[in-house]
C-alpha atoms as a PDB file:
ATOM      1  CA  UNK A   1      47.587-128.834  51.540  1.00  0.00           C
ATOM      2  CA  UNK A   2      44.373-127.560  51.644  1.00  0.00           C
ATOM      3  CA  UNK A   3      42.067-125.608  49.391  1.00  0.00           C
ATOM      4  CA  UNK A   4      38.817-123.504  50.118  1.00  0.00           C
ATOM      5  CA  UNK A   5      36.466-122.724  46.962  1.00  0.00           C
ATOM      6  CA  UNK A   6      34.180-120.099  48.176  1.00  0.00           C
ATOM      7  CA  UNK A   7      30.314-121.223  47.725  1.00  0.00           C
ATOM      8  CA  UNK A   8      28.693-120.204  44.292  1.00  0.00           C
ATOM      9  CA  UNK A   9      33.057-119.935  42.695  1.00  0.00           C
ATOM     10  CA  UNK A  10      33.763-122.294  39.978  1.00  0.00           C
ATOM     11  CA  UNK A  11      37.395-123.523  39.272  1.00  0.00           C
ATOM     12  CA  UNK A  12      37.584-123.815  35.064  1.00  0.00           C
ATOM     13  CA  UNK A  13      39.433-125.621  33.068  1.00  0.00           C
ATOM     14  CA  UNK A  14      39.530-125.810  29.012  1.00  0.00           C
ATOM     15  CA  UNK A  15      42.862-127.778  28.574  1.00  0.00           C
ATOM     16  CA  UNK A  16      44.296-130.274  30.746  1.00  0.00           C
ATOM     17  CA  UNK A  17      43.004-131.794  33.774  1.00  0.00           C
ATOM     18  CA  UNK A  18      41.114-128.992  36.191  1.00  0.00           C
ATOM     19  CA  UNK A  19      42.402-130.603  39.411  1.00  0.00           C
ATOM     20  CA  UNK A  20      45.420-133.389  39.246  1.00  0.00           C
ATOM     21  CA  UNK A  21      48.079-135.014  41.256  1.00  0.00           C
ATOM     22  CA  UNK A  22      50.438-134.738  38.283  1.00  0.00           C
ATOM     23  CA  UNK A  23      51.060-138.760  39.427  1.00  0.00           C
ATOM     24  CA  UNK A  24      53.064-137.545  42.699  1.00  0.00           C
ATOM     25  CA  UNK A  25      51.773-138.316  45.990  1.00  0.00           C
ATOM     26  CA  UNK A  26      49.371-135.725  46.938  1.00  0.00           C
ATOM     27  CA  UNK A  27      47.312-135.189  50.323  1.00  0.00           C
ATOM     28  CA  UNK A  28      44.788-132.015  50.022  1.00  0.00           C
ATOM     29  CA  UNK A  29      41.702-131.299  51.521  1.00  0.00           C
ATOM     30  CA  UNK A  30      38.885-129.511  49.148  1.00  0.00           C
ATOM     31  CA  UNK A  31      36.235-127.719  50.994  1.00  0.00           C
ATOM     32  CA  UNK A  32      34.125-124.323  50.887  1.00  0.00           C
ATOM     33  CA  UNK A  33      31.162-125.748  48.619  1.00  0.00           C
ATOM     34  CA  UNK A  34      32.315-124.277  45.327  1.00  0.00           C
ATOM     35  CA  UNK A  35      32.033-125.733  41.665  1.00  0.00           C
ATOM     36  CA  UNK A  36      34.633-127.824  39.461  1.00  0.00           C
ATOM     37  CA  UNK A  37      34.539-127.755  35.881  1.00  0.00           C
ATOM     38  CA  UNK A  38      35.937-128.774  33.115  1.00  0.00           C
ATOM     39  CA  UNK A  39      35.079-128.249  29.476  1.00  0.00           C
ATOM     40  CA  UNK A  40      37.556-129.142  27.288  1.00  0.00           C
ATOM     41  CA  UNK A  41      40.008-132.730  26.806  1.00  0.00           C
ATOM     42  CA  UNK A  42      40.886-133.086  30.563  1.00  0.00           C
ATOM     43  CA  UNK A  43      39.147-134.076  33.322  1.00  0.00           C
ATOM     44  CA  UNK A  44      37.433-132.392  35.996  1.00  0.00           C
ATOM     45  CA  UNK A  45      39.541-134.260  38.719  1.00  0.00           C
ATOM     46  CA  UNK A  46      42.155-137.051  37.400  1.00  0.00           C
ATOM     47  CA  UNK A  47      44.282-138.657  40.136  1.00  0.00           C
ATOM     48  CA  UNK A  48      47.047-141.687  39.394  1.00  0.00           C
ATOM     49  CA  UNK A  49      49.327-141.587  42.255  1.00  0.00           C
ATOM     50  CA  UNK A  50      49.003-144.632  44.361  1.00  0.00           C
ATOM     51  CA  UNK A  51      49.152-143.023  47.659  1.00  0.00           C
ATOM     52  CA  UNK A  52      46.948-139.693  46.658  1.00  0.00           C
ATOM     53  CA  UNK A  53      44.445-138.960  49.782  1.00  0.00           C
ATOM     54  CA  UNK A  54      41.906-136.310  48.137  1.00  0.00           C
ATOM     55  CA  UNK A  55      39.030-135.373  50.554  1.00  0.00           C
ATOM     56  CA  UNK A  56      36.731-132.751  49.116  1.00  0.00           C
ATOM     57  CA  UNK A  57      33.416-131.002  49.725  1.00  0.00           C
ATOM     58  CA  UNK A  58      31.615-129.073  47.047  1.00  0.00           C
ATOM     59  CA  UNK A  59      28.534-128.388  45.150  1.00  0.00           C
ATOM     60  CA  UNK A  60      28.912-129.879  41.524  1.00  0.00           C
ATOM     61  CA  UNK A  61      31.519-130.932  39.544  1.00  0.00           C
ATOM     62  CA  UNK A  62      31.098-130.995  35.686  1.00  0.00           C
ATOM     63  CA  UNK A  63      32.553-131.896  32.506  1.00  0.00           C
ATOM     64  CA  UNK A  64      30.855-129.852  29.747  1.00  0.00           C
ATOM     65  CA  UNK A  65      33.064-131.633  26.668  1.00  0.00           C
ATOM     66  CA  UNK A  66      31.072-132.522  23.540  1.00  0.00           C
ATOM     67  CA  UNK A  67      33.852-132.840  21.004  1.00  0.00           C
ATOM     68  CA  UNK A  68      35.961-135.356  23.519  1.00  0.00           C
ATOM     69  CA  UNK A  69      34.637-138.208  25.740  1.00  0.00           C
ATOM     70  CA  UNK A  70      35.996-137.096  29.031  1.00  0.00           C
ATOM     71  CA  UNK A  71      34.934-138.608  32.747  1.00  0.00           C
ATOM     72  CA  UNK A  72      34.210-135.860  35.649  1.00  0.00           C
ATOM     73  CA  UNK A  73      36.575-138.081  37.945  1.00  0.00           C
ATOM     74  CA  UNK A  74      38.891-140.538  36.861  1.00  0.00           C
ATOM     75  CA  UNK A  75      41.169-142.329  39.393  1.00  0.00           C
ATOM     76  CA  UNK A  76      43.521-144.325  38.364  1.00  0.00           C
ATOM     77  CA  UNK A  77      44.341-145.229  41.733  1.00  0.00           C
ATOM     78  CA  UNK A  78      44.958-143.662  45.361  1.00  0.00           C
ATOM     79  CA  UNK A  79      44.916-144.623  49.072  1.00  0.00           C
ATOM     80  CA  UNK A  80      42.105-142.433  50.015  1.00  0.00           C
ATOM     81  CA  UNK A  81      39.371-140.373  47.925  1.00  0.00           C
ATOM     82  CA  UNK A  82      36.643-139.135  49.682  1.00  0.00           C
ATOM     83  CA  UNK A  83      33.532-136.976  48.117  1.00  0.00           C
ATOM     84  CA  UNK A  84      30.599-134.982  49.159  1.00  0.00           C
ATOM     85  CA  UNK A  85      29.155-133.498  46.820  1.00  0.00           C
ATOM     86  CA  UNK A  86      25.531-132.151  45.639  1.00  0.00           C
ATOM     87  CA  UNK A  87      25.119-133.153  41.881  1.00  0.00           C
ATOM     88  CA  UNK A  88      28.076-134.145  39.557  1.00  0.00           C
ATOM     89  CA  UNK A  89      27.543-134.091  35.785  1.00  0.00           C
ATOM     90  CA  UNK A  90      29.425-135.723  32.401  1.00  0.00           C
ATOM     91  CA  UNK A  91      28.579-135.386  28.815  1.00  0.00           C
ATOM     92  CA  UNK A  92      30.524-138.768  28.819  1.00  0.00           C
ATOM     93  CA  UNK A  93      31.558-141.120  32.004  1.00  0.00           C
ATOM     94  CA  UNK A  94      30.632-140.163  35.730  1.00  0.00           C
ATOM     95  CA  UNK A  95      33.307-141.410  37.587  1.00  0.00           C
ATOM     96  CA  UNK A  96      35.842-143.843  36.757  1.00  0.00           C
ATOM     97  CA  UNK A  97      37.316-144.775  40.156  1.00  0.00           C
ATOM     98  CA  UNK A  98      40.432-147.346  40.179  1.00  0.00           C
ATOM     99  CA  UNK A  99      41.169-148.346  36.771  1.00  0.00           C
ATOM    100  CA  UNK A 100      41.499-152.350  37.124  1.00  0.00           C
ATOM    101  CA  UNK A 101      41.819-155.423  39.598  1.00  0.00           C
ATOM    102  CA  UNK A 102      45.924-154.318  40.986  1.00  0.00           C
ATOM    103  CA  UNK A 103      44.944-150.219  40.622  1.00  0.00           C
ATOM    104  CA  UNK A 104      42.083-149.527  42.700  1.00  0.00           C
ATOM    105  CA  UNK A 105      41.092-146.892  45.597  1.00  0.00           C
ATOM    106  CA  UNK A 106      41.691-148.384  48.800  1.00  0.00           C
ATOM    107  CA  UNK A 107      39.481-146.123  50.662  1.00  0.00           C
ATOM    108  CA  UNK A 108      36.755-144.579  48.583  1.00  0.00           C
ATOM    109  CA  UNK A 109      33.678-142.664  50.407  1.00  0.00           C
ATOM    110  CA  UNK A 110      31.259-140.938  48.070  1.00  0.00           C
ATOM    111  CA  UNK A 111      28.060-139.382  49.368  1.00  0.00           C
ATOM    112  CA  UNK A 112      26.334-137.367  46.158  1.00  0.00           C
ATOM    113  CA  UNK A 113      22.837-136.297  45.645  1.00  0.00           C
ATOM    114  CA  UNK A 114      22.465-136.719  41.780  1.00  0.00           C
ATOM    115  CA  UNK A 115      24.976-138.032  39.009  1.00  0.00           C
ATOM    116  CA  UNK A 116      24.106-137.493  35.825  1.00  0.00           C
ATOM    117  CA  UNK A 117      25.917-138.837  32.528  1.00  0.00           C
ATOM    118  CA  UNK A 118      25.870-138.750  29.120  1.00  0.00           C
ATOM    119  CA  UNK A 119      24.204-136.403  26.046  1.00  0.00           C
ATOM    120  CA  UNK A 120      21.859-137.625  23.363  1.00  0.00           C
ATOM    121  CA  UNK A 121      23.679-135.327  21.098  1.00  0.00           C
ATOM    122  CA  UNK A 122      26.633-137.068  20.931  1.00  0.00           C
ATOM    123  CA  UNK A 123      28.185-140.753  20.013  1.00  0.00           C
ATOM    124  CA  UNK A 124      30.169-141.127  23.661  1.00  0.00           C
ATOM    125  CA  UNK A 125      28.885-143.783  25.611  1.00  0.00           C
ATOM    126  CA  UNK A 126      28.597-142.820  29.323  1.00  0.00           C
ATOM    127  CA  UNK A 127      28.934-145.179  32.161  1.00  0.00           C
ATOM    128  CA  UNK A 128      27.971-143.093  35.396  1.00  0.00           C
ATOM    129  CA  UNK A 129      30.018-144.996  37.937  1.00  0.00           C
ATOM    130  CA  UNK A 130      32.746-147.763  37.719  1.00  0.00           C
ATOM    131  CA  UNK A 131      34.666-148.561  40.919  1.00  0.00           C
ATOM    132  CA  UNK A 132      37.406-150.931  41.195  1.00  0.00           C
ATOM    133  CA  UNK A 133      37.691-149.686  45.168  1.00  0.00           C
ATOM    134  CA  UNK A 134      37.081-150.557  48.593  1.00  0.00           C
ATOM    135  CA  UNK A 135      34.393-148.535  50.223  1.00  0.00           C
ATOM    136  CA  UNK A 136      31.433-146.622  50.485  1.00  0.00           C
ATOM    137  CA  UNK A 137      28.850-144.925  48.362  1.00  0.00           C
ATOM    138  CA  UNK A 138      25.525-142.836  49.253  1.00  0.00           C
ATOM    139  CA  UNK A 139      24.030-142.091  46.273  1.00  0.00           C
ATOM    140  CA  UNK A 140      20.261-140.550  45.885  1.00  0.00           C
ATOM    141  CA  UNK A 141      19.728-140.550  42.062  1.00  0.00           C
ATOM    142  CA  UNK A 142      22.226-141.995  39.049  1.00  0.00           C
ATOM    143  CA  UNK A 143      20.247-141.185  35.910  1.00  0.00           C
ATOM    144  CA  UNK A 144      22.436-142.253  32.685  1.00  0.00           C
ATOM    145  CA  UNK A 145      20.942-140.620  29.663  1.00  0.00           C
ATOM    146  CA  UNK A 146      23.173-142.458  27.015  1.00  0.00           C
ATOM    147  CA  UNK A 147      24.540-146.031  26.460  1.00  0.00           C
ATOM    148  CA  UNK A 148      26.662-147.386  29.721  1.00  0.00           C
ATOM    149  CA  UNK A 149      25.978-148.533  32.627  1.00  0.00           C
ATOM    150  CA  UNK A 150      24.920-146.571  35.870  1.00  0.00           C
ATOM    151  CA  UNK A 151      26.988-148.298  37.941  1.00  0.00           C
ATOM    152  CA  UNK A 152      29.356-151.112  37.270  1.00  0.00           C
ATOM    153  CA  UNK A 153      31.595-152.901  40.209  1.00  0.00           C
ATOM    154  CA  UNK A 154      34.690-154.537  38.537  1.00  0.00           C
ATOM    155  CA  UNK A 155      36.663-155.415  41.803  1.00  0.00           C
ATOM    156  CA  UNK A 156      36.820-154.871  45.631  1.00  0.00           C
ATOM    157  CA  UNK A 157      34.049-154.457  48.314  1.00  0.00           C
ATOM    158  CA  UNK A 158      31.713-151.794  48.119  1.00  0.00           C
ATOM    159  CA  UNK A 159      28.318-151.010  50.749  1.00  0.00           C
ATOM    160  CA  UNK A 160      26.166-148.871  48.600  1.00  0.00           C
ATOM    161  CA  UNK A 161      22.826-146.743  49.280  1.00  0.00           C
ATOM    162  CA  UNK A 162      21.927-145.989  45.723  1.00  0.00           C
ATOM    163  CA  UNK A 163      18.230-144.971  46.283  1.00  0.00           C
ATOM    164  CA  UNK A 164      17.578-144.431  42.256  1.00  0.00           C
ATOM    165  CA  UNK A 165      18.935-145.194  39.312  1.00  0.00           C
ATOM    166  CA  UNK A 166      17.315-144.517  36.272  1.00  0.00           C
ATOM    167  CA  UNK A 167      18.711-145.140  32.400  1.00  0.00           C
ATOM    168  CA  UNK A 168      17.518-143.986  29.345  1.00  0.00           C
ATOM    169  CA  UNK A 169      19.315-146.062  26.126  1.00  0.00           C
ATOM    170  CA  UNK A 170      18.816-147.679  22.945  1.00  0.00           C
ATOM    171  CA  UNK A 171      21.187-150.982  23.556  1.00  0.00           C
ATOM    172  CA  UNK A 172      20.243-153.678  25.933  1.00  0.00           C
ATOM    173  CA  UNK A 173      23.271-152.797  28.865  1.00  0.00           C
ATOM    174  CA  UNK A 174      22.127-153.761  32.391  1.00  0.00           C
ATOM    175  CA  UNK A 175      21.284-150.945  35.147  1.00  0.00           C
ATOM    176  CA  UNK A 176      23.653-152.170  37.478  1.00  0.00           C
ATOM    177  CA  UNK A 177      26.803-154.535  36.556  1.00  0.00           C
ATOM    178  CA  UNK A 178      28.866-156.381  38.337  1.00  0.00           C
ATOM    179  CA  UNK A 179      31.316-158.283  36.674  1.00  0.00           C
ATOM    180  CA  UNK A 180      34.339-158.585  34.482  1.00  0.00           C
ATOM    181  CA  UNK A 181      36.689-158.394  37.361  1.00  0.00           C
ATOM    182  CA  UNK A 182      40.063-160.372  36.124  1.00  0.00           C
ATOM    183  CA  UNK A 183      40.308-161.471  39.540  1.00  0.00           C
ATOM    184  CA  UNK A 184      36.865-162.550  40.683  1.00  0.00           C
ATOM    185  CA  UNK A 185      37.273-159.974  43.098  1.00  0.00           C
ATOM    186  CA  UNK A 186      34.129-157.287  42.939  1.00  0.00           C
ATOM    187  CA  UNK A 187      31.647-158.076  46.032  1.00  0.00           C
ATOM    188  CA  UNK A 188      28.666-155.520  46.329  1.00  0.00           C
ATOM    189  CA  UNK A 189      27.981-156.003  49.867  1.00  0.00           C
ATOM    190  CA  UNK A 190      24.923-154.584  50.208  1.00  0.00           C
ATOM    191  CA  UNK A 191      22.532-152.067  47.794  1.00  0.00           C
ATOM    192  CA  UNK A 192      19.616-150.292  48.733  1.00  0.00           C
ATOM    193  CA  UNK A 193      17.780-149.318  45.076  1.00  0.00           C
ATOM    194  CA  UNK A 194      14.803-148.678  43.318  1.00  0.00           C
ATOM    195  CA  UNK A 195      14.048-147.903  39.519  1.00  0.00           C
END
């Protein structure tokens, strides 16, 4: 299935997930540049279906919550996700792909321009990208404006191009994390940063 958002149209949600697999294998194809949102409980995208393939192409995606920590993208695991996308932003977590060592993406690809995460206003912590996945990111800026990390590798094999991260907290939690894989299984293979 595919789906075409028309540049400058933003898909809404207030309740619920904004765009799910309902946990049943799902292959769709995003495209067309528009926006998706979320500002209520859900997520903006939430996939758990081991053998989900989501491709998608757009400008932002948000998740506008304040009274809920919420994540923009949360996959709980799939065979394939794969993400272009200009600037994605979270009052709480970024994205949340694979949720441990034996539920991971198998074949993640993310090439974004600017992740943002987290609001001073609120209490959430807000972690701007965890991956328990195998893949690829391209990543120009990560800027996490409350307590998390801006990107933490728990398990698999990643080749990242992060060219900034920035972080803005009051605890002491590292820029970049890689650890607390049950397995001893997170490798970064290769990251190209500065602060």
């Amino acid at each position: 299935m595919d789906i075409w958002i028309a540049p400058g149209v933003t898909i809404s949600k207030s309740a619920g997930n904004t765009i799910t697999d309902n946990n049943v294998a799902t292959k769709c194809n995003i495209y067309g540049e528009g926006n998706i949102k979320n500002s209520g409980s859900g997520n903006s995208i939430n996939i758990s279906h081991a053998d989900s393939k989501l491709d998608i192409v757009c400008n932002y995606i948000e998740n506008s919550a304040t009274n809920v920590q919420t994540t923009s993208i949360f996959i709980n695991k799939c065979k394939k996700f794969h993400l272009n996308c200009n600037k994605i932003m979270s009052n709480g977590n970024g994205l949340w792909i694979g949720f441990n060592d034996t539920n991971m993406a198998e074949d993640l690809n993310l090439e974004v321009e600017n992740l943002e995460t987290g609001n001073i206003a609120t209490s959430f912590t807000g972690t701007s990208l965890y991956t328990n996945a195998n893949g690829f990111l391209k990543i120009d800026e990560i800027l996490c404006k409350k307590n998390g990390h801006c990107f933490r590798q728990s398990s698999g094999t990643i080749i990242a191009e992060i060219r900034k991260f920035k972080s803005i907290h009051a605890q002491d939690i590292s820029t970049v994390h890689i650890d607390q894989g049950t397995l001893e299984s997170q490798n970064l293979a290769y990251i190209l940063m500065k602060y």
